[in-house]
N, C-alpha and C. Protein backbone atom coordinates (compact mmCIF):
# COMPACT_ATOMS: atom_id res chain seq x y z
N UNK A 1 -10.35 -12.08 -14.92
CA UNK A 1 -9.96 -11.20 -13.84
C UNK A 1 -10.19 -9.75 -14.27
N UNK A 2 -10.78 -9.14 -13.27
CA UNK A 2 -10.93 -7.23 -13.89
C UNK A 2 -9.82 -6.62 -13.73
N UNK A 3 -9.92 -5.50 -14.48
CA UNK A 3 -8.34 -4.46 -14.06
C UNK A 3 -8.10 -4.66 -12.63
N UNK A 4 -6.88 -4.21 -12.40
CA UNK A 4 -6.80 -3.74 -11.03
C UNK A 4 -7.52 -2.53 -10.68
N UNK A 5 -7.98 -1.86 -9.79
CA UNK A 5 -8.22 -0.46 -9.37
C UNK A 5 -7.29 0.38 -8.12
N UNK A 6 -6.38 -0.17 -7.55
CA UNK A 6 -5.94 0.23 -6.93
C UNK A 6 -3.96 -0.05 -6.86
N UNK A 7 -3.10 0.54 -6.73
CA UNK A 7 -1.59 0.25 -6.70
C UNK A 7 -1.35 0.31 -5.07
N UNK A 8 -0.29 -0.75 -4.86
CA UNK A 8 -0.60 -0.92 -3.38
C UNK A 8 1.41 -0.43 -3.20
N UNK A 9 1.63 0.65 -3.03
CA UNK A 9 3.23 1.10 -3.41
C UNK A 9 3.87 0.52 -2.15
N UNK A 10 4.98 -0.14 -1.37
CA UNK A 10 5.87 -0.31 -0.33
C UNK A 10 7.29 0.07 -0.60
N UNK A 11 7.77 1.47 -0.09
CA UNK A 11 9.07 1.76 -0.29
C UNK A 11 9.63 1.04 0.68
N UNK A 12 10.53 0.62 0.21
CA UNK A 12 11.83 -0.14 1.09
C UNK A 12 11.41 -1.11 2.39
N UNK A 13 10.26 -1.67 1.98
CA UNK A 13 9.75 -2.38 3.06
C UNK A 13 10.95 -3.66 3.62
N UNK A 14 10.87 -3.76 4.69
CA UNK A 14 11.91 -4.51 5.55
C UNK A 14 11.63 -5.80 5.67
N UNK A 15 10.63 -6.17 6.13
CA UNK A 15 10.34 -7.49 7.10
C UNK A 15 9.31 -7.79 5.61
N UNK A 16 9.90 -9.85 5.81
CA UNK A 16 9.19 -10.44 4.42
C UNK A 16 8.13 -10.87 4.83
N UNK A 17 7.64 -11.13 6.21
CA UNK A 17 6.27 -11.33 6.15
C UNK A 17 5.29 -10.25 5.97
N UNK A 18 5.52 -9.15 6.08
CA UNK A 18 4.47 -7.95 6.33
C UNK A 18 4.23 -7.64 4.66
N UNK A 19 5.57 -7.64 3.82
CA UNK A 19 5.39 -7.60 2.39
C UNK A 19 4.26 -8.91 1.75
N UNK A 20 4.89 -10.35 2.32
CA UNK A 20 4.10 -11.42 1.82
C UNK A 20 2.41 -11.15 2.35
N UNK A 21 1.84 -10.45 3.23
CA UNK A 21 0.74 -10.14 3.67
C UNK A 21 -0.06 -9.20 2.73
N UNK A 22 0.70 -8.65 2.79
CA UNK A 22 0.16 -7.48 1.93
C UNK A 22 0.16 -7.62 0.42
N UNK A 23 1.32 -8.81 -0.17
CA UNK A 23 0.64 -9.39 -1.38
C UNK A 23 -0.53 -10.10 -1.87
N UNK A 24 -0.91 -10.63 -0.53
CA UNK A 24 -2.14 -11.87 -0.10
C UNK A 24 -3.20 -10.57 -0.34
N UNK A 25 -3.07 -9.84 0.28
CA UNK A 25 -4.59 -8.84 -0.05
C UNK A 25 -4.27 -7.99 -1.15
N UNK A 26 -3.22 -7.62 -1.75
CA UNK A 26 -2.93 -7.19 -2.98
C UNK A 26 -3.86 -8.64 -4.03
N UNK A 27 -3.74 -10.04 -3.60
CA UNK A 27 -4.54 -10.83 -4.32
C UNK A 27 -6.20 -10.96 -4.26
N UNK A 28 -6.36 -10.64 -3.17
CA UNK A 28 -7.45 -10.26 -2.73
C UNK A 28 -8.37 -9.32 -3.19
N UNK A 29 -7.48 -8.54 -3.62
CA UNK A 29 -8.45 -7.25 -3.50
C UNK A 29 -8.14 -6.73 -5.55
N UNK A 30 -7.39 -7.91 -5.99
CA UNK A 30 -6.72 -8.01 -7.34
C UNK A 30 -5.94 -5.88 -6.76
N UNK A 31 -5.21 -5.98 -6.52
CA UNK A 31 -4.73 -4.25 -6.67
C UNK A 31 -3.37 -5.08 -7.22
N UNK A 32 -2.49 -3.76 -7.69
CA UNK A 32 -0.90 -3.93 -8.16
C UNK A 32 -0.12 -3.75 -6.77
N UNK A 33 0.95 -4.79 -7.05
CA UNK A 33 1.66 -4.68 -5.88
C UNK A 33 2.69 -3.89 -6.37
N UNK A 34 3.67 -2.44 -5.63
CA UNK A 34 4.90 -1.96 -6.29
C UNK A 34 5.36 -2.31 -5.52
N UNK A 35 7.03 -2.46 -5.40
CA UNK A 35 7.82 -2.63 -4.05
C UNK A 35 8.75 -2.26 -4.86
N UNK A 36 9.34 -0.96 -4.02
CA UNK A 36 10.34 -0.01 -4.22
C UNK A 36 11.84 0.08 -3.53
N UNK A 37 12.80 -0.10 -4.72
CA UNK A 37 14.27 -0.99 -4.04
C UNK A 37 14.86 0.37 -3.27
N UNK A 38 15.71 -0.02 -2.30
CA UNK A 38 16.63 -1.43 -1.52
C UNK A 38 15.47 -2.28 -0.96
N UNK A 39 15.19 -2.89 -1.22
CA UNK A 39 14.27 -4.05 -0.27
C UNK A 39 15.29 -4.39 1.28
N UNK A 40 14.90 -5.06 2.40
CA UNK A 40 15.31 -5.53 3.40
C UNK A 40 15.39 -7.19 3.37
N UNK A 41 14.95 -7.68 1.96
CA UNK A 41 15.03 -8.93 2.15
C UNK A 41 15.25 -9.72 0.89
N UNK A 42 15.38 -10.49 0.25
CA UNK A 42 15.40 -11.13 -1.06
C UNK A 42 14.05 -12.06 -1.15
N UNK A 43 14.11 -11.85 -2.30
CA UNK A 43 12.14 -11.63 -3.13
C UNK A 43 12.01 -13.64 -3.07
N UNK A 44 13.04 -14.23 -2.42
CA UNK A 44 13.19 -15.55 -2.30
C UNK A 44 13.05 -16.13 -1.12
N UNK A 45 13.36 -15.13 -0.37
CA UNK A 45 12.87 -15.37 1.47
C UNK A 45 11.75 -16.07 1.56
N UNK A 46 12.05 -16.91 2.17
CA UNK A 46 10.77 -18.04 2.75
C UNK A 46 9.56 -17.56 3.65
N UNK A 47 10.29 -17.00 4.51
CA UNK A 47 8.81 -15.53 5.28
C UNK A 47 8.24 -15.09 4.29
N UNK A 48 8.43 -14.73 3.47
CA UNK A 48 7.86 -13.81 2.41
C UNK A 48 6.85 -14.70 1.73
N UNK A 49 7.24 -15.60 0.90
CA UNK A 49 6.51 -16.88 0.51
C UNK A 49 5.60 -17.05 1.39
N UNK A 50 5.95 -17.78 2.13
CA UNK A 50 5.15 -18.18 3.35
C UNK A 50 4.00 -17.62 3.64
N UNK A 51 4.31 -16.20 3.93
CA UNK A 51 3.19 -15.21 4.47
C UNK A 51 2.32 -14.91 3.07
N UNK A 52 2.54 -15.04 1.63
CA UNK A 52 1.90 -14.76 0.78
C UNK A 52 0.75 -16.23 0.24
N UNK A 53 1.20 -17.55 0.66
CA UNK A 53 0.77 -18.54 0.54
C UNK A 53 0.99 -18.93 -0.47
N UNK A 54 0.00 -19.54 -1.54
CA UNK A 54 0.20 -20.30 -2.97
C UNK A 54 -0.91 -18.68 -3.65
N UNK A 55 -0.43 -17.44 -2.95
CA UNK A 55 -1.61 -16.91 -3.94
C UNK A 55 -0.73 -15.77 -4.81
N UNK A 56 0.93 -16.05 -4.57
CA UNK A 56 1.76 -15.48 -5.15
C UNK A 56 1.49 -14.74 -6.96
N UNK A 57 0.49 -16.29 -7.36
CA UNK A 57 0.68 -16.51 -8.88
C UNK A 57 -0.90 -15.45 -9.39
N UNK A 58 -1.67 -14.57 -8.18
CA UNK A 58 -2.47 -13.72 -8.46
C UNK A 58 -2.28 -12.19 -8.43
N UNK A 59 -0.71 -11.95 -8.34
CA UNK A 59 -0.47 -10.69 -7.86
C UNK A 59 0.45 -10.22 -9.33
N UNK A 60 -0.04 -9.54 -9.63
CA UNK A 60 0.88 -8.21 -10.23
C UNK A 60 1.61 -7.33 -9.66
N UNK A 61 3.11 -7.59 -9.38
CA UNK A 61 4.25 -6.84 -8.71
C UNK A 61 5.10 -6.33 -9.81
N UNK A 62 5.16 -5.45 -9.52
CA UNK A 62 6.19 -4.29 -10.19
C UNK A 62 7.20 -3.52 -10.08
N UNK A 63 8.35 -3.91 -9.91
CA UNK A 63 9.72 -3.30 -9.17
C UNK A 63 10.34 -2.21 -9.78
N UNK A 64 10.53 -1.52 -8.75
CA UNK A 64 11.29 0.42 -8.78
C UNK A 64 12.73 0.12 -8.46
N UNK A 65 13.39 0.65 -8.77
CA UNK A 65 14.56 0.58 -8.47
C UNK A 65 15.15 1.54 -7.39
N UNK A 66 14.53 2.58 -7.48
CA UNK A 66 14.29 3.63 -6.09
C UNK A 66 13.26 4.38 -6.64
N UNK A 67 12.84 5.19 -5.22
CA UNK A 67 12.06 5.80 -4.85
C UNK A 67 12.15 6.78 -6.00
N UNK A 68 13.31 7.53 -6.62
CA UNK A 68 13.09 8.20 -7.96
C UNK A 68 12.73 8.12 -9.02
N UNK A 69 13.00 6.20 -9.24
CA UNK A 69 12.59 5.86 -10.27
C UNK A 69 10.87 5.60 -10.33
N UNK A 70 10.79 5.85 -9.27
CA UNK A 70 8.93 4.94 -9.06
C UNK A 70 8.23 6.83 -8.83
N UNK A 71 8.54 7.46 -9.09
CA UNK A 71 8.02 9.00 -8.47
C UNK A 71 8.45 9.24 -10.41
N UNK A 72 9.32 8.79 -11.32
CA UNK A 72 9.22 8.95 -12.47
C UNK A 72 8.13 8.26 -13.49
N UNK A 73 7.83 6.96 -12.54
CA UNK A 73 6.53 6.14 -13.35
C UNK A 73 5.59 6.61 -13.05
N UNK A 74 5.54 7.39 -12.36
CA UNK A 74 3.79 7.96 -12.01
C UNK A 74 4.11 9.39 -12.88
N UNK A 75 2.94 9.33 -13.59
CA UNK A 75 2.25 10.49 -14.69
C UNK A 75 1.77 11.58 -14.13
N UNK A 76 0.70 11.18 -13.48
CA UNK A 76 -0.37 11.87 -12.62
C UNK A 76 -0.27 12.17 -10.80
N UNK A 77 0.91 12.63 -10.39
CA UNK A 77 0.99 12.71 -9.28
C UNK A 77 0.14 12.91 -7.94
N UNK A 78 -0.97 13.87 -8.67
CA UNK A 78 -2.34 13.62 -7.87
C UNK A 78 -3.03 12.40 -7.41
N UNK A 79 -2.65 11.37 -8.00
CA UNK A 79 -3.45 10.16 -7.75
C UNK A 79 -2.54 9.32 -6.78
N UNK A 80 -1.51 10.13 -6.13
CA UNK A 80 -0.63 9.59 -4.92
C UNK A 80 -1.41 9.93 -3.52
N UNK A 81 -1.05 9.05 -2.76
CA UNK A 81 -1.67 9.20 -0.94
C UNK A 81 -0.76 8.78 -0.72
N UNK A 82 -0.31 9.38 0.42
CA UNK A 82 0.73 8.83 1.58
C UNK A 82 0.59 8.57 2.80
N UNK A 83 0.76 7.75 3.62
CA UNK A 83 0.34 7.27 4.68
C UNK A 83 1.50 7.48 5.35
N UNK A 84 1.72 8.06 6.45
CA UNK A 84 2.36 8.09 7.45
C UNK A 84 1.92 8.67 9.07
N UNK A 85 2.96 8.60 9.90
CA UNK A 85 2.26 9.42 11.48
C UNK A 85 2.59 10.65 11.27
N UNK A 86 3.71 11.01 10.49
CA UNK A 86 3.70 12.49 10.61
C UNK A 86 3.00 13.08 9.87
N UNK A 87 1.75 12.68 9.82
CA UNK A 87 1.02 13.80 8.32
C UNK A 87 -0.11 14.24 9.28
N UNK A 88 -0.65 15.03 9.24
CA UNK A 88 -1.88 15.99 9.50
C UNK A 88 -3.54 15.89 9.42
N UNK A 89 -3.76 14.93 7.86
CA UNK A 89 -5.23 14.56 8.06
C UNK A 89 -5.60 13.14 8.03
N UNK A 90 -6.44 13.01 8.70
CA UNK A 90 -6.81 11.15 8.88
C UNK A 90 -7.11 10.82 7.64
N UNK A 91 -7.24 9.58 7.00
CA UNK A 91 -7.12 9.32 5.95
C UNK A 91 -8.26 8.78 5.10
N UNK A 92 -9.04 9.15 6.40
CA UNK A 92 -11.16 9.20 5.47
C UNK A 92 -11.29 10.02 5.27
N UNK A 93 -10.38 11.35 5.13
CA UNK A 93 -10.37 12.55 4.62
C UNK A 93 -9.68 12.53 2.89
N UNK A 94 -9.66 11.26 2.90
CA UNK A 94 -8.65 11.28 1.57
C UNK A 94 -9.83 11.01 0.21
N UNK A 95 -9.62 11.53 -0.79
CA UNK A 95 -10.44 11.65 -1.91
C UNK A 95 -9.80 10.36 -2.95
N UNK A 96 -10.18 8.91 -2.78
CA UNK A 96 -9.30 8.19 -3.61
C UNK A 96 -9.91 8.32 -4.91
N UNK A 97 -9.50 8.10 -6.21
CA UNK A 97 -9.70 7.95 -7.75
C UNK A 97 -9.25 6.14 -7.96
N UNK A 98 -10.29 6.08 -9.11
CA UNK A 98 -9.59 4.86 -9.67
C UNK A 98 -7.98 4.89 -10.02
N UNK A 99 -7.38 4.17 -9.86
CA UNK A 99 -5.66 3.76 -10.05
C UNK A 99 -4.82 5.00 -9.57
N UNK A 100 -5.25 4.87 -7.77
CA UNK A 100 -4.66 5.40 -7.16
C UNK A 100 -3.60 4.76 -6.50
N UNK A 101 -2.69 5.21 -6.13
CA UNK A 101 -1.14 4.71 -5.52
C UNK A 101 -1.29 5.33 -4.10
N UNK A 102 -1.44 4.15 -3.40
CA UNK A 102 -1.71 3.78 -1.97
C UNK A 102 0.02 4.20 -1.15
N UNK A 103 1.29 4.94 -1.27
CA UNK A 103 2.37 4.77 -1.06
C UNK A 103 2.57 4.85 0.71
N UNK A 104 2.78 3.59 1.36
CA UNK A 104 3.78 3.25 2.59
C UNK A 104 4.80 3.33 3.10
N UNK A 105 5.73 3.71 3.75
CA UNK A 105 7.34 3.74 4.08
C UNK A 105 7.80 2.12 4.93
N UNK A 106 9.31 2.49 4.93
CA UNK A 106 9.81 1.17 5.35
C UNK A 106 9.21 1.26 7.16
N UNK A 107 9.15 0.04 7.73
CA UNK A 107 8.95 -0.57 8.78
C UNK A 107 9.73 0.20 10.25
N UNK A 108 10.57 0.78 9.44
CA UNK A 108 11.66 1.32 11.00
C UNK A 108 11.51 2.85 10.96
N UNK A 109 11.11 3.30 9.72
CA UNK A 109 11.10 4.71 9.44
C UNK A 109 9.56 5.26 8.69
N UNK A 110 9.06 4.69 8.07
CA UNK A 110 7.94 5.10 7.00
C UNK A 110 8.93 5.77 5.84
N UNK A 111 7.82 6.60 5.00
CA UNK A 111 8.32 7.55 4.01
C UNK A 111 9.10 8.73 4.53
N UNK A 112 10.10 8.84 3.89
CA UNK A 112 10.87 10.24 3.73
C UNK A 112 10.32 11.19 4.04
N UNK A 113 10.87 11.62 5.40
CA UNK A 113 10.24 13.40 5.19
C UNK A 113 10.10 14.22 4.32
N UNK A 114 10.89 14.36 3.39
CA UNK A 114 11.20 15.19 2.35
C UNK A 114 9.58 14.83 1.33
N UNK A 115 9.56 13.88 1.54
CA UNK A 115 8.37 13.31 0.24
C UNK A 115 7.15 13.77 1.30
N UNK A 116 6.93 13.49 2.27
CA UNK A 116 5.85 13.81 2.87
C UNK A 116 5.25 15.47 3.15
N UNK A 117 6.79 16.53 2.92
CA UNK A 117 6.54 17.63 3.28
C UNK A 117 6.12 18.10 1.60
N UNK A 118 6.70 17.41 0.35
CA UNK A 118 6.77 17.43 -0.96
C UNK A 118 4.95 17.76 -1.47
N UNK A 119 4.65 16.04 -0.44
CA UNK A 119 3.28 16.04 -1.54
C UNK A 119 2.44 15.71 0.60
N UNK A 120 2.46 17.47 0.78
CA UNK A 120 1.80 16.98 2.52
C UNK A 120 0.31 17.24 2.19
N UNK A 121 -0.47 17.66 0.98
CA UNK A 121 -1.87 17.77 1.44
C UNK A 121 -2.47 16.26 0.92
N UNK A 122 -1.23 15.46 0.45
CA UNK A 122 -1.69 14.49 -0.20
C UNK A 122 -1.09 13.12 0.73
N UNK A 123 -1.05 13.65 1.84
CA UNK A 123 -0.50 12.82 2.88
C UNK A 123 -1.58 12.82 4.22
N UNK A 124 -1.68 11.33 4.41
CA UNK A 124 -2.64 10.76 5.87
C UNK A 124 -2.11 10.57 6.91
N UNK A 125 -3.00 10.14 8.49
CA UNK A 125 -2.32 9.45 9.24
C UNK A 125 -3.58 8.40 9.55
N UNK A 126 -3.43 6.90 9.98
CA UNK A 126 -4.58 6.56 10.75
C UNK A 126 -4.44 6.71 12.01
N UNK A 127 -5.32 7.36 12.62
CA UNK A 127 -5.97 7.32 14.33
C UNK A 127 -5.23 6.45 15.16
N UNK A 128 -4.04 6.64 16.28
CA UNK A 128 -4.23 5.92 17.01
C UNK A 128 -4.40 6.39 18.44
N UNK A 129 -4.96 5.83 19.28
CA UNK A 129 -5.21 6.28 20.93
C UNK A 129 -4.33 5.46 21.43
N UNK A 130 -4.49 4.16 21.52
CA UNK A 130 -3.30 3.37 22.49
C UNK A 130 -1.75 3.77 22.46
N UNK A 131 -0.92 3.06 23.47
CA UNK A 131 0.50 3.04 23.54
C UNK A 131 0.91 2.94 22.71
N UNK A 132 0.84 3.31 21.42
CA UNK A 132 2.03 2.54 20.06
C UNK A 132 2.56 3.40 18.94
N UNK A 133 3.54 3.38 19.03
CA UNK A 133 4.36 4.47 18.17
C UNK A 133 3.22 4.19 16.49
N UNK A 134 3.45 2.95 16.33
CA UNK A 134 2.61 3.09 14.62
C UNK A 134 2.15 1.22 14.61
N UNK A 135 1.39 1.54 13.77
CA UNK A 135 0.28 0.28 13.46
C UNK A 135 1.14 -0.88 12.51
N UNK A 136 1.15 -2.11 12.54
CA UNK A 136 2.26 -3.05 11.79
C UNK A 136 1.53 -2.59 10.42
N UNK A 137 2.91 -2.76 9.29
CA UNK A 137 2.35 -2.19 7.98
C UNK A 137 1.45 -3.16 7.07
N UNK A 138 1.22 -4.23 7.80
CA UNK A 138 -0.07 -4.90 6.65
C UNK A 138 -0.69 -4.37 7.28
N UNK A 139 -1.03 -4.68 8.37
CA UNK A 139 -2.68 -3.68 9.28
C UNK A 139 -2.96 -2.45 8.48
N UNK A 140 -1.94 -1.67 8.58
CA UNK A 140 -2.41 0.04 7.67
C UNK A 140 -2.54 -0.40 6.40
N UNK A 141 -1.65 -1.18 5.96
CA UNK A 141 -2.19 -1.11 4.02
C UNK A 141 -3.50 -1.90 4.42
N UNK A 142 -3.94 -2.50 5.07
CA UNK A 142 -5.42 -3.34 4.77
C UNK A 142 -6.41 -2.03 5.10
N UNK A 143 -6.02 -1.58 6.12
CA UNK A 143 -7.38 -0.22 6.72
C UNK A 143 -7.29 0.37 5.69
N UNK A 144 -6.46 0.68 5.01
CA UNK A 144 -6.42 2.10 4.19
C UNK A 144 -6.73 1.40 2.48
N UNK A 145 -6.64 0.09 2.44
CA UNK A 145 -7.19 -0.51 0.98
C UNK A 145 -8.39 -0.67 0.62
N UNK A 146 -9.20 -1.28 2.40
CA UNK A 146 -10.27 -1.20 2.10
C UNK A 146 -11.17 -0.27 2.40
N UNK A 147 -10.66 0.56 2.86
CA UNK A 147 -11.38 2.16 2.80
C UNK A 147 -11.34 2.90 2.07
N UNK A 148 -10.43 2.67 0.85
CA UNK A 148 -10.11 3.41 -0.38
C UNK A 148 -11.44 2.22 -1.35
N UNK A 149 -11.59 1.27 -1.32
CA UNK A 149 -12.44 0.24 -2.39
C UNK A 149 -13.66 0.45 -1.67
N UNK A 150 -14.23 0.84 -0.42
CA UNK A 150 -15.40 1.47 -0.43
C UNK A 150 -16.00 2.67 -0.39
N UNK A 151 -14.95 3.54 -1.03
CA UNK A 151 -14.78 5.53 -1.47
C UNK A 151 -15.42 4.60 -3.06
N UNK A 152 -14.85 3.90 -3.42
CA UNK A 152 -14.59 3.70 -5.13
C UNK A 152 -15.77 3.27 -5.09
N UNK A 153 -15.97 2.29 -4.64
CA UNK A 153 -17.76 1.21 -4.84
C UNK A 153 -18.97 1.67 -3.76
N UNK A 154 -20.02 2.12 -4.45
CA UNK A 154 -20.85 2.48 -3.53
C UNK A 154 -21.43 0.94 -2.04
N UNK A 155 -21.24 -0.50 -2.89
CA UNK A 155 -21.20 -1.28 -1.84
C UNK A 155 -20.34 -2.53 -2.40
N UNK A 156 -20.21 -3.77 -1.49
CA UNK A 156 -19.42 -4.66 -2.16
C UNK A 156 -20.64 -5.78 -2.26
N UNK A 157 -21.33 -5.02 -2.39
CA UNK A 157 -22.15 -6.61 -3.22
C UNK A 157 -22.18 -7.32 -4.44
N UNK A 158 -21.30 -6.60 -5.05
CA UNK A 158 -21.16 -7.40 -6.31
C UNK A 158 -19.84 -8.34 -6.16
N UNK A 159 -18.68 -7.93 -5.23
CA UNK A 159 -18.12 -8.98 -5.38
C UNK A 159 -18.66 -9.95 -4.03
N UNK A 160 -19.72 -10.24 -3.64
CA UNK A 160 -20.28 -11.83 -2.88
C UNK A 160 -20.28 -12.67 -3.92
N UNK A 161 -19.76 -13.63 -3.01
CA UNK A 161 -19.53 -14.55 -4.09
C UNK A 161 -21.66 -14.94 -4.20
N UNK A 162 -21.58 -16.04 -5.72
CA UNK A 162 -22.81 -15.77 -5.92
C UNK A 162 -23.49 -17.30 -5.89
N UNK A 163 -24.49 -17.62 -5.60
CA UNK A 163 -24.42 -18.86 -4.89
C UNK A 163 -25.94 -19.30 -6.06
């Protein structure tokens, strides 16, 4: 298996299927999964399972205890993006680096204002036109994972599979 290249951060994510989803392409895409406590659910929830399948045993997850403690494991603060609606530039405007930290907010709220006004040139939104307050949070971590792994790789032909 290669390094990871990407950290896939979820503060206080709520709902266990949207987490178990987003571990599935955290396997997918081999990135680190963080998930940053209070969680909304116990890491035993059957949604959660469920939605992650049998690919649980490919993910590298890494637990924060809060949001302070996970803003103390990062070294290099530059290599943070934040995704939310209240931020200012779309997020193909974003300059990703190898072992960048992808960071999401919980399901009912997103990220903290405070963090978004903290680190705002280092904060996205994705596009939306239709009726909808915000996009379900596997949908955005998938748009924004794999638009960050084709900033990084000029194409994905090396990972086709090879026949």
């Amino acid at each position: 298996m290669s390094k990871p290249i990407l950290n896939i951060v979820l503060v206080e994510p709520e709902i266990p299927p949207n987490t178990g989803n987003i571990a599935r392409l955290c396997a997918a895409t081999n990135s680190i999964l963080h998930l940053v406590h209070p969680l909304g659910f116990n890491t035993d929830d059957k949604a959660l399972k469920r939605a992650g399948l049998d690919y649980w045993k490919f993910v590298e997850i890494v637990h924060h205890n809060s949001l302070d403690d996970f803003l103390d494991y990062i070294k290099d603060k530059s290599k943070m993006f934040l995704f939310s609606t209240r931020a200012n530039s779309p997020y193909t405007q974003a300059k990703f680096v190898k072992d960048s930290y992808l960071l999401f907010g919980k399901e009912t709220y997103g990220l903290p204002r405070w963090l978004i006004e903290k680190y705002f040139n280092q904060s996205f939104f994705i596009p939306m036109w239709g009726k909808t307050r915000s996009l379900n949070l596997s949908t955005a971590v998938g748009i924004v994972t794999y638009h960050a792994y084709s900033q990084l790789f000029s194409n994905f032909k090396n990972f086709l599979p090879k026949n």
